[in-house]
Each structure stands twice: as C-alpha cells, then as structure tokens.
N, C-alpha and C. Protein backbone atom coordinates (compact mmCIF):
# COMPACT_ATOMS: atom_id res chain seq x y z
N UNK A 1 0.85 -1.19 0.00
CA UNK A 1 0.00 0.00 0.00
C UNK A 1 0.88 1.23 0.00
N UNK A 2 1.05 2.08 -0.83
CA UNK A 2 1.42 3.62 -0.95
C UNK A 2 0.86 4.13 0.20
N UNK A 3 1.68 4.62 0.57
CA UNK A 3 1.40 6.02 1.53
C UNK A 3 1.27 7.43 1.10
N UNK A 4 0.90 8.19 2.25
CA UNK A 4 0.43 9.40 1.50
C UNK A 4 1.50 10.37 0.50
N UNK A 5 1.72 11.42 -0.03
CA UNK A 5 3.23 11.99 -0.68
C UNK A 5 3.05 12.82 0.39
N UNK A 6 4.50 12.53 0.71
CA UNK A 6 4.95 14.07 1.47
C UNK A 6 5.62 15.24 0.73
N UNK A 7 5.25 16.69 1.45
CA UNK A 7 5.94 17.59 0.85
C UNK A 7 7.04 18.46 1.83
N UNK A 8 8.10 18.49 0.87
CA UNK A 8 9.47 18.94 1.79
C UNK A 8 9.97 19.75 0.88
N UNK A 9 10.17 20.94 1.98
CA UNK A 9 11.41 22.06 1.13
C UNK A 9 12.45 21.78 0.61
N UNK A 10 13.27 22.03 -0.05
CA UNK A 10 14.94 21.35 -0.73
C UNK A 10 15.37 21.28 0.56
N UNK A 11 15.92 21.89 1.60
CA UNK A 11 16.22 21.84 2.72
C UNK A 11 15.93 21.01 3.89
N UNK A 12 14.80 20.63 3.46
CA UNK A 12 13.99 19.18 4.19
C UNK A 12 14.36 18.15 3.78
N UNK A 13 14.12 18.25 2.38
CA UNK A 13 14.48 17.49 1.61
C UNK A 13 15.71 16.95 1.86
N UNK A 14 17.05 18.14 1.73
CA UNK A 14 18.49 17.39 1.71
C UNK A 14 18.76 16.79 3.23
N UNK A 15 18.31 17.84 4.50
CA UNK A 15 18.67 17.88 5.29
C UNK A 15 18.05 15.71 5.88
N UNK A 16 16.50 15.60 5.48
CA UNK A 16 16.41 14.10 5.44
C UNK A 16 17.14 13.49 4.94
N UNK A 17 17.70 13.58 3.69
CA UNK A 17 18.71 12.40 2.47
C UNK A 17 19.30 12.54 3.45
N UNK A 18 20.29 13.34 4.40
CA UNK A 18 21.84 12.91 4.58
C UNK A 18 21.24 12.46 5.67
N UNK A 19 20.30 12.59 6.81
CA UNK A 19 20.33 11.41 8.14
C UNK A 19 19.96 10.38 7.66
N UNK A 20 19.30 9.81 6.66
CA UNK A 20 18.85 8.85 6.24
C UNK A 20 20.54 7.87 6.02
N UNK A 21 21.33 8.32 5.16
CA UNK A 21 22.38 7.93 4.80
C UNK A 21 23.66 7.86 6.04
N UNK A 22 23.19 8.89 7.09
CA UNK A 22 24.60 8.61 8.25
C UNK A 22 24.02 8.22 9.40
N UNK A 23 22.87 7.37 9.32
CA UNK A 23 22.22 7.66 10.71
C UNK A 23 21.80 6.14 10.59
N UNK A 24 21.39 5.57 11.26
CA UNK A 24 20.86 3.76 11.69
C UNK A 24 19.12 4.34 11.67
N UNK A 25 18.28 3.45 11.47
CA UNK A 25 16.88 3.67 11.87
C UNK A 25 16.64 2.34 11.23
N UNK A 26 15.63 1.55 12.11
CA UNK A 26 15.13 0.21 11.87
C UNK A 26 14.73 -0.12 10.65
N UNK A 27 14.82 -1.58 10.26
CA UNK A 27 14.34 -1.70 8.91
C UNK A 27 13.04 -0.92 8.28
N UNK A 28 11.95 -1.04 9.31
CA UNK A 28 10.27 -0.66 9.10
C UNK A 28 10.68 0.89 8.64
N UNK A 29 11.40 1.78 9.60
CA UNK A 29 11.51 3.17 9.75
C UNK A 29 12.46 3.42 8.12
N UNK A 30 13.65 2.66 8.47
CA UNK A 30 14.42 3.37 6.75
C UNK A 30 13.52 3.07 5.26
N UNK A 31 12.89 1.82 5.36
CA UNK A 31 12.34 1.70 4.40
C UNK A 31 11.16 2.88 4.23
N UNK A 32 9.96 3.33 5.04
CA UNK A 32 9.52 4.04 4.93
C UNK A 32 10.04 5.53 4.64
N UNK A 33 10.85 5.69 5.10
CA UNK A 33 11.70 7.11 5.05
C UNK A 33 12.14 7.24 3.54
N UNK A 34 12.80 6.26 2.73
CA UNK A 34 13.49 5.94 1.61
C UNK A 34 12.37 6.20 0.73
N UNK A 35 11.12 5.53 0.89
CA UNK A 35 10.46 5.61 0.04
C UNK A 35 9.47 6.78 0.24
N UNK A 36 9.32 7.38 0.98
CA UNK A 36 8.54 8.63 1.24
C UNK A 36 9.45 9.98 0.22
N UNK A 37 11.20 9.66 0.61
CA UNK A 37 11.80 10.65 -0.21
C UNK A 37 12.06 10.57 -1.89
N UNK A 38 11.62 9.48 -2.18
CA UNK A 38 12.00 8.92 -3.70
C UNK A 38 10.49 9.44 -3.94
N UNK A 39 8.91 9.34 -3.31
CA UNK A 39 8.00 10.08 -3.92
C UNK A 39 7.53 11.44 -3.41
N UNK A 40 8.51 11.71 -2.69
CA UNK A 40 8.04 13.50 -1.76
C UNK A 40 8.16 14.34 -2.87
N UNK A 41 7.46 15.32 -2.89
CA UNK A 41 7.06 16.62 -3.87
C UNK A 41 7.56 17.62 -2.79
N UNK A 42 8.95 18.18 -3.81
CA UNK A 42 9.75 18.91 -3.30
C UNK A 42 9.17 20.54 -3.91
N UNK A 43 8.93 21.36 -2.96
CA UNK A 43 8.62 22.82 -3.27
C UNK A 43 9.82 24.10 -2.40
N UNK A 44 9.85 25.26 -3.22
CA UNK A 44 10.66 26.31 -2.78
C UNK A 44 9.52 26.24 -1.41
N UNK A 45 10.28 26.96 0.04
CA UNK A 45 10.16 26.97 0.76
C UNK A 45 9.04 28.33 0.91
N UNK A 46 8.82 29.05 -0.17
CA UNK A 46 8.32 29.97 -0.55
C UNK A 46 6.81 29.39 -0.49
N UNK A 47 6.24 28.66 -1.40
CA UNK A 47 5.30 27.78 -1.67
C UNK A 47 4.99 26.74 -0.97
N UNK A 48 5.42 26.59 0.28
CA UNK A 48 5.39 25.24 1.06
C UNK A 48 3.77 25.97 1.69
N UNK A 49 2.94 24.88 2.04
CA UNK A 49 1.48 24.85 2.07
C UNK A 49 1.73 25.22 3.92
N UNK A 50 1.03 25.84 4.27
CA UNK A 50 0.94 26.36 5.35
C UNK A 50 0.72 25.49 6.34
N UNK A 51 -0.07 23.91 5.99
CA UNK A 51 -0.54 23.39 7.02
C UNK A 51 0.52 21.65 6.47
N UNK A 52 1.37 22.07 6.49
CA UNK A 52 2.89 20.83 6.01
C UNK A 52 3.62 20.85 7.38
N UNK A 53 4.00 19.93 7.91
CA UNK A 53 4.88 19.83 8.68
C UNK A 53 6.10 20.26 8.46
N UNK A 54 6.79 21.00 8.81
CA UNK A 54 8.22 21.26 8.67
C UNK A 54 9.12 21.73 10.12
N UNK A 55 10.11 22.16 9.71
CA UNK A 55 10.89 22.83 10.93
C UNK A 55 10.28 24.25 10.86
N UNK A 56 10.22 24.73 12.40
CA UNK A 56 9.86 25.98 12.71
C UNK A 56 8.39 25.53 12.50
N UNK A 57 7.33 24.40 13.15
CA UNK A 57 6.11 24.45 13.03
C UNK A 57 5.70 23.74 14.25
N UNK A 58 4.56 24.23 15.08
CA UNK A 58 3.99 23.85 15.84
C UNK A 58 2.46 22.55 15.32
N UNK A 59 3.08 21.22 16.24
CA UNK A 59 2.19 20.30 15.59
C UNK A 59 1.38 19.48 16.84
N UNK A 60 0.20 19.72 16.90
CA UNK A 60 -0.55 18.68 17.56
C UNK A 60 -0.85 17.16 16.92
N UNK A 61 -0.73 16.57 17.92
CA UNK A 61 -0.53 14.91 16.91
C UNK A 61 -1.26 14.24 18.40
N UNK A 62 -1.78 13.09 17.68
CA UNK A 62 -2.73 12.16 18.27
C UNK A 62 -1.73 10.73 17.91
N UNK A 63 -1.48 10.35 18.43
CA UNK A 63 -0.94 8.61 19.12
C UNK A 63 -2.64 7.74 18.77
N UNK A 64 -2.72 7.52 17.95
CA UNK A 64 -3.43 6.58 18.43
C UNK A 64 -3.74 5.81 18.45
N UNK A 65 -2.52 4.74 18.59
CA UNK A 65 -2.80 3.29 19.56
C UNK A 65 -2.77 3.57 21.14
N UNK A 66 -1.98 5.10 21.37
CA UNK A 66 -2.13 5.02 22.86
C UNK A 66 -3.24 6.16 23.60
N UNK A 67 -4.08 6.76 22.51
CA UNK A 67 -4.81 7.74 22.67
C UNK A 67 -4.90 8.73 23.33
N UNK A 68 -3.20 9.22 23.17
CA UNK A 68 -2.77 10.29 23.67
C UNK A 68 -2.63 11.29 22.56
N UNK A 69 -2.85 12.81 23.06
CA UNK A 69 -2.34 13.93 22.02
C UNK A 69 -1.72 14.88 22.66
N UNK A 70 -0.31 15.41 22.25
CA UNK A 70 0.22 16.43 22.34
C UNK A 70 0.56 17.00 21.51
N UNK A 71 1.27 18.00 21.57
CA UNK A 71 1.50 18.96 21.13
C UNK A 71 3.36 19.18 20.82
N UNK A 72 3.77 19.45 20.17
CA UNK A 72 5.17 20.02 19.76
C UNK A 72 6.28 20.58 18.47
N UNK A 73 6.75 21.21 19.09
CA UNK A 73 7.48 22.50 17.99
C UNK A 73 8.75 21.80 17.50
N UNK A 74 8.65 21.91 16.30
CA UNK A 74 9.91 21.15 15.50
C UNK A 74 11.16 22.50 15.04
N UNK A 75 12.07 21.88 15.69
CA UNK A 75 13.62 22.92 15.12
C UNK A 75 14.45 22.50 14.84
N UNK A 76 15.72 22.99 14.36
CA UNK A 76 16.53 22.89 14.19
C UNK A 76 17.68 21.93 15.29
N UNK A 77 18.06 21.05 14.56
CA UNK A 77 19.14 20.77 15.46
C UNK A 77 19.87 22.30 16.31
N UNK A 78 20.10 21.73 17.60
CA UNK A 78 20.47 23.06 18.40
C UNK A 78 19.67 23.86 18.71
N UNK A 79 18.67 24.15 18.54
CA UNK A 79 17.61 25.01 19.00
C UNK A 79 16.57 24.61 19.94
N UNK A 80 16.79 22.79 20.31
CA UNK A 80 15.54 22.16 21.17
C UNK A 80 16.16 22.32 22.92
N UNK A 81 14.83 22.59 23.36
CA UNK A 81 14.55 22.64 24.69
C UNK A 81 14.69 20.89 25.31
N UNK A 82 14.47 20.15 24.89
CA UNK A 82 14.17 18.67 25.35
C UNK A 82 12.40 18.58 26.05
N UNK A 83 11.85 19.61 25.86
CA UNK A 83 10.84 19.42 25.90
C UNK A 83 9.44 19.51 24.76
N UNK A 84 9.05 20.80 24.68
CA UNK A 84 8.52 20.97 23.40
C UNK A 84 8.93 21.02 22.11
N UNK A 85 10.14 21.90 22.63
CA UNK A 85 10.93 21.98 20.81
C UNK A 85 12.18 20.88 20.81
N UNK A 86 11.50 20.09 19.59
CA UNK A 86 12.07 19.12 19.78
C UNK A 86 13.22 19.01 18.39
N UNK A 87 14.12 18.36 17.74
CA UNK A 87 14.79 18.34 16.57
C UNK A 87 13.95 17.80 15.80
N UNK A 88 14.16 18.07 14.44
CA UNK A 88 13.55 17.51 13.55
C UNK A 88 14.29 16.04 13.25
N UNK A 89 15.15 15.38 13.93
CA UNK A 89 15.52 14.24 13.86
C UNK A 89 15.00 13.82 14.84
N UNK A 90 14.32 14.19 15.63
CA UNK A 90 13.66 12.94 16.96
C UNK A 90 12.52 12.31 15.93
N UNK A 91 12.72 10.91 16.53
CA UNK A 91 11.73 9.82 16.13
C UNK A 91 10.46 10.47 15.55
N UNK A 92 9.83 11.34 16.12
CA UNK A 92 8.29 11.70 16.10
C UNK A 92 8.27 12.61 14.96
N UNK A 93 9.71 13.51 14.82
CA UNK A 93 9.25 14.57 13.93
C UNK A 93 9.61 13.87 12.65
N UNK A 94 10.66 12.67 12.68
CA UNK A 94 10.97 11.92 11.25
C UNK A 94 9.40 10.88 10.88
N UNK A 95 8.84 10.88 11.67
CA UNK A 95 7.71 10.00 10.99
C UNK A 95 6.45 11.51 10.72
N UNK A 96 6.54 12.59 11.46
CA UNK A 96 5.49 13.20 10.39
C UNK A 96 6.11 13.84 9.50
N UNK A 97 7.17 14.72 9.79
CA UNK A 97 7.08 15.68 8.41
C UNK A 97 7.23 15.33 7.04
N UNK A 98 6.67 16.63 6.85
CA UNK A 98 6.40 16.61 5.65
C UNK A 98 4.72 16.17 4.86
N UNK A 99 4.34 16.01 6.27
CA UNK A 99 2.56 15.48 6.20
C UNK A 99 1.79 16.80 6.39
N UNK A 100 0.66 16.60 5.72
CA UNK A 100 -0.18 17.61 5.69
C UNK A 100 -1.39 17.26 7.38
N UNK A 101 -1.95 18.74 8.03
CA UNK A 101 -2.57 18.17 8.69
C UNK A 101 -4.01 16.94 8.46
N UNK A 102 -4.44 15.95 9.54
CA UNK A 102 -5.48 15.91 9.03
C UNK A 102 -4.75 14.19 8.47
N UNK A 103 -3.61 14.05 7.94
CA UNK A 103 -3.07 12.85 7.57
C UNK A 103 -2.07 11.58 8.81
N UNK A 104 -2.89 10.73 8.26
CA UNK A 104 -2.20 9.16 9.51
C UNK A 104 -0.85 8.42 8.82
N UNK A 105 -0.09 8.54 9.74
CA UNK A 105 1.00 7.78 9.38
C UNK A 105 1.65 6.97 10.63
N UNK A 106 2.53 5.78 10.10
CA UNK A 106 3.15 5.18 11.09
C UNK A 106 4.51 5.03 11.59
N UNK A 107 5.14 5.13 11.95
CA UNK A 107 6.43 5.10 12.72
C UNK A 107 6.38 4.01 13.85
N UNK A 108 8.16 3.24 13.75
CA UNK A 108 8.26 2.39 14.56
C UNK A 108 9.10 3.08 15.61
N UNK A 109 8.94 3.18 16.89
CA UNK A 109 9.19 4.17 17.56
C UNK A 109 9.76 3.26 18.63
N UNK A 110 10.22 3.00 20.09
CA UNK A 110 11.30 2.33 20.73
C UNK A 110 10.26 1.07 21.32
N UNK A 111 8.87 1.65 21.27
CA UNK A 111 8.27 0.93 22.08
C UNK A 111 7.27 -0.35 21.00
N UNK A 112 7.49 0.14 20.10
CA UNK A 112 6.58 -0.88 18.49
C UNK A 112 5.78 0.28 17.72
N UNK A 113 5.62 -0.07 16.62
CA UNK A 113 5.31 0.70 15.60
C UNK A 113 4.07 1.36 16.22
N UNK A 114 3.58 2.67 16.05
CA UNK A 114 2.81 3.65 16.73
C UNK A 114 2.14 4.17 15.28
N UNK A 115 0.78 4.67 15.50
CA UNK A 115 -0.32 5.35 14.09
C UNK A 115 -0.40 6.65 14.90
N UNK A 116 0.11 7.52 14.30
CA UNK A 116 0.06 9.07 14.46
C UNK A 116 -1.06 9.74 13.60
N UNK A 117 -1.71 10.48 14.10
CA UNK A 117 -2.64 11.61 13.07
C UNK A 117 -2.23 12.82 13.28
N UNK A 118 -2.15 14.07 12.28
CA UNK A 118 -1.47 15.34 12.51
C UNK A 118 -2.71 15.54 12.42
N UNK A 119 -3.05 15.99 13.67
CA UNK A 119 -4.73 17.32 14.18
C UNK A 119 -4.03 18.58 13.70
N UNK A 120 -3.10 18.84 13.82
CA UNK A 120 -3.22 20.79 13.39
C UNK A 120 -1.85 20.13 13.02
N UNK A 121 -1.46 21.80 12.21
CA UNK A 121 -0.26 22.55 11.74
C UNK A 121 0.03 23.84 11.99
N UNK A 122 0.81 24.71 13.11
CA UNK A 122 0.81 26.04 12.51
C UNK A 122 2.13 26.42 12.53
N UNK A 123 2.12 27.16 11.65
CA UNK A 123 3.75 28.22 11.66
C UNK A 123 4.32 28.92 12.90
N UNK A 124 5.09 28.89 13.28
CA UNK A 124 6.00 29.61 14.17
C UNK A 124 6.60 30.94 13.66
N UNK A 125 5.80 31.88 14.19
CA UNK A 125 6.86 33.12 13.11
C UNK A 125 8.20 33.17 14.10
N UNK A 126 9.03 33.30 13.04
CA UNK A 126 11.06 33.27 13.51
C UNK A 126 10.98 34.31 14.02
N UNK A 127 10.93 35.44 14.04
CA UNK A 127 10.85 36.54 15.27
C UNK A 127 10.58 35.91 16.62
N UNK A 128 9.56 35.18 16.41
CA UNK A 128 8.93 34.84 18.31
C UNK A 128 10.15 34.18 18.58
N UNK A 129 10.50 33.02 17.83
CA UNK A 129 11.55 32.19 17.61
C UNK A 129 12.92 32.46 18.57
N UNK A 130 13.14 33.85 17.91
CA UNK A 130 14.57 34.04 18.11
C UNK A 130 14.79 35.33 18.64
N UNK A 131 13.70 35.52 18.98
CA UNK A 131 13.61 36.89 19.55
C UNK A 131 14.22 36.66 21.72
C-alpha cells in the first residue's frame, strides 16, 4: 500500500537524504523514510502549504494506539529545549514531516510501531523564535 506523498522544502528534503544515509533507523523506519523521499514533492520553501509539517512548526498529533495527544514544535538541530521543541531528527518529527494536517502515518518508535494523526499545523513566526 502507498502512503500518503509528502511535501518537503529542498532543505527538508536534503537535510532528510543525509540522516537517512549517516544515521541507523530500523528496517520498518528506513524503508519508509526511503520511500517517502524517492515520492516526496519537493517545493521552494516559498510555496510550502501552510498546514505541512516542517521545521519551525507547531504540531498537535494524536498517538493513536495510545490515545494520547500532544503537542510540539519542531527545530533545528540546536535550538531544542528537550521538551517541546524538539529536533527535527527525533523519532516523532521523522515520521510526520512533511505530512499535511489531518493525515495518519506510522512510525516504529522504541516501544513498536505507533499510528500518528497530525490534528493541526501552525507556523512559528522566527521573530517569536529568536527573539
């Protein structure tokens, strides 16, 4: 079964290819990752759809095999708190981005493969950011 296409900035884009290539992630996880980037629809960062997962975006997400939902802000390596803002290489943010809200996907995560739904998307304006 195809999964949904994800959409990633060139920067998403590259910045995934190279963890994909220097980084370990379970068979279930690389294969999905591999093949999400061989059909992801790459857009200028200009044109990226407002409600896409990316870095610098606040995402509510639903677990639900464990029917939990929180909430958290995806950044840049170096910029995470260890709490909300998290890297865009932690487990959670490599199985959504690049998903539109509203879309289910799965990730095998430490504890067995987990079904995520992205409930919202919003932008982070970089001023609040870095201000």
């Amino acid at each position: 079964m195809k999964g949904l296409q994800i959409t990633l900035t060139e920067t998403g884009y590259d910045l995934l290819t190279a963890y994909l290539e220097h980084n370990s992630l379970s068979a279930f996880n690389r294969k999905k990752l591999l093949n999400e980037l061989e059909n992801a629809r790459i857009v200028s960062s200009d044109y990226l759809p407002l409600n896409i997962v990316n870095y610098n975006t606040k995402i509510v997400v639903w677990n639900m095999d464990k029917n939990q939902t929180f909430t958290v802000h995806l950044v840049l390596p170096g910029e995470t708190n260890g709490k909300e803002k998290i890297s865009i290489f932690d487990p959670i943010s490599l199985a959504l981005i690049g998903y539109p809200s509203g879309a289910v996907t799965q990730w095998e995560m430490p504890d067995g493969i987990n079904t995520f739904k992205v409930v919202s998307v919003s932008p982070v304006d970089k001023s609040s950011v870095y201000a």
